[in-house]
Protein backbone atom coordinates (compact mmCIF):
# COMPACT_ATOMS: atom_id res chain seq x y z
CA UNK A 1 25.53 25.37 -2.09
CA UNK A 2 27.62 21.78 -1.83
CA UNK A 3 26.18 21.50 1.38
CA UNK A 4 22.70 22.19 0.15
CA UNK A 5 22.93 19.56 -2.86
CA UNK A 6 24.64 16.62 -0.54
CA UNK A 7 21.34 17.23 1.84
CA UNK A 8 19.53 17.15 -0.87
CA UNK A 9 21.29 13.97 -2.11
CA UNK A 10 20.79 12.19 1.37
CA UNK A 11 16.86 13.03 1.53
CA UNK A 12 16.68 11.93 -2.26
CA UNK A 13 18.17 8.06 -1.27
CA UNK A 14 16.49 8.24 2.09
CA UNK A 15 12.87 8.38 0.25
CA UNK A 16 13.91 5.69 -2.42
CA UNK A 17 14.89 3.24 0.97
CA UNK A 18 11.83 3.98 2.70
CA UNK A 19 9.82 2.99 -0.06
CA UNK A 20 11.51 0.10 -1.26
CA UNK A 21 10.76 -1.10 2.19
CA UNK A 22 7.06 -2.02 1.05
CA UNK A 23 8.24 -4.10 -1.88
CA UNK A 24 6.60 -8.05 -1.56
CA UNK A 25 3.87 -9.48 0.24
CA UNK A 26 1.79 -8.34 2.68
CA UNK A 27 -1.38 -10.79 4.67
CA UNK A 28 -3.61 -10.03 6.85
CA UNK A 29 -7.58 -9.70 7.61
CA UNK A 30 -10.45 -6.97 7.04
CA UNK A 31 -11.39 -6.20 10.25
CA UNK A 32 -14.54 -7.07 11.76
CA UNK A 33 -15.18 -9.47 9.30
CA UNK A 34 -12.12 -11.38 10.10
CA UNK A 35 -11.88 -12.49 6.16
CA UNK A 36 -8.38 -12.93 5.02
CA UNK A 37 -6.30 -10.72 2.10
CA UNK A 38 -3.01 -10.64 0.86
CA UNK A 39 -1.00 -7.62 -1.39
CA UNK A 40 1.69 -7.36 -2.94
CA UNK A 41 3.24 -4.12 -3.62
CA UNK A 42 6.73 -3.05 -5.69
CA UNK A 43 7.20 0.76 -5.21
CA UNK A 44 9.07 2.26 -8.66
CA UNK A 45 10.05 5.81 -6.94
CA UNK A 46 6.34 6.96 -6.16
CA UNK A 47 4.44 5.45 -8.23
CA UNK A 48 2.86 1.81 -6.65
CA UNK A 49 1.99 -1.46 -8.43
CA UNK A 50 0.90 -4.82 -7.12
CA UNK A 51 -2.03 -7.21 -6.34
CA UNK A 52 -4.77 -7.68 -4.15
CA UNK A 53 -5.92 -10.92 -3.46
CA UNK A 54 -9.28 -11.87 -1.33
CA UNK A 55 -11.18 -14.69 -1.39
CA UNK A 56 -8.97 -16.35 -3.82
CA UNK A 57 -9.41 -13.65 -6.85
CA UNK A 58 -6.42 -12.03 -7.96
CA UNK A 59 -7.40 -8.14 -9.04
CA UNK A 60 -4.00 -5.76 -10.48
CA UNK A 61 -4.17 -2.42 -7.77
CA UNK A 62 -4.67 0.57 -9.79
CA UNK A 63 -3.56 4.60 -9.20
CA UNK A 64 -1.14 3.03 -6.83
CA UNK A 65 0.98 6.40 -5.12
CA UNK A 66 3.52 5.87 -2.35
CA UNK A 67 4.53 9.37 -0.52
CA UNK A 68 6.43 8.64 2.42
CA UNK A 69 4.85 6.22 4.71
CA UNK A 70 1.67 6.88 3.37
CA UNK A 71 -0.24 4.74 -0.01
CA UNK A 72 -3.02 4.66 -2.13
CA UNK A 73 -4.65 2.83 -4.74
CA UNK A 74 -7.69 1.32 -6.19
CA UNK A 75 -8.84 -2.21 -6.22
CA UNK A 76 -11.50 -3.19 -8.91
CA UNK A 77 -13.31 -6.26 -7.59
CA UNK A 78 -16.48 -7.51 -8.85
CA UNK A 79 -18.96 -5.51 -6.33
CA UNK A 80 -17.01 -2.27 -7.48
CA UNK A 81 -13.97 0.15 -6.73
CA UNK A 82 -12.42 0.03 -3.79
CA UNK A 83 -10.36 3.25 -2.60
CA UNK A 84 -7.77 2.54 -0.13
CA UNK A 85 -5.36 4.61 1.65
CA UNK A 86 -2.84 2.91 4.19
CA UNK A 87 0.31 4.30 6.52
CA UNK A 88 3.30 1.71 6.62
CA UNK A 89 4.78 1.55 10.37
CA UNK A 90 7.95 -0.85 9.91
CA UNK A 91 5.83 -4.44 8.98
CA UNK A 92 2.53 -3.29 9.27
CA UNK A 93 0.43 -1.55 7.35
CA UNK A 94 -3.10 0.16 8.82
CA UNK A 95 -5.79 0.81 6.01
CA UNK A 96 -8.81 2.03 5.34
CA UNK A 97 -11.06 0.93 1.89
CA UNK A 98 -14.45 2.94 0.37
CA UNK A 99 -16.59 1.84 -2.63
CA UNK A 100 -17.78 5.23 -3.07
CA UNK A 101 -21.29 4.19 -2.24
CA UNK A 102 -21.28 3.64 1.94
CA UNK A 103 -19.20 0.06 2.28
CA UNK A 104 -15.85 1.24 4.34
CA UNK A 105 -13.51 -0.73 6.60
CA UNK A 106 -10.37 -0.99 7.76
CA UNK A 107 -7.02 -3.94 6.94
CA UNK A 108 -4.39 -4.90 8.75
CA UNK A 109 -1.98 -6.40 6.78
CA UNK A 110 1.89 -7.87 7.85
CA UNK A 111 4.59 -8.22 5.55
CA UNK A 112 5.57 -11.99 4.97
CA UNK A 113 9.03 -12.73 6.38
């Protein structure tokens, strides 16, 4: 049983490192279209919180979720939602948006140094 809880323990702080890992801000372009955007996240356990920021409008991300290496959240921007789900590999994240309604695409964003 000690062994079980200090496993337990380790996995527990391992998770809370790994996501504070995505904390700050984040650039990069939606592919294809080559137009730039900009995050930034702060991870409170799993819950996710930040901004999105394209073509100069700030918008607060909403539903934000952090479970691992893997995110989600909504973006409310002027043409509609925007559902995105994204997989963190060390300063990169790899996303994928949809309105709901047939507009998809992918981001690439880099965390700012």
């Amino acid at each position: 049983m000690k062994y079980l809880s200090i496993v337990l323990a380790v996995l527990l702080l391992t998770c809370f490192a790994f996501a504070a890992d995505i904390d700050g801000k984040w650039s990069g372009t939606i592919t294809g279209m080559e137009i730039p955007i900009e995050f930034t996240f702060k991870a409170e356990g799993q819950t996710l919180t930040g901004f999105h920021i394209v073509s100069g409008t700030q918008t607060a991300i909403k539903d934000g979720k952090i479970d691992g290496n893997n995110i989600s959240f909504v973006a409310e921007l002027e043409m509609g939602k925007f559902a995105h789900k994204g997989v963190i590999s060390g300063d990169t994240i790899k996303m994928t948006y949809d309105d709901g309604g047939g507009q998809t695409g992918e981001i690439v964003v880099k965390k700012a140094k």
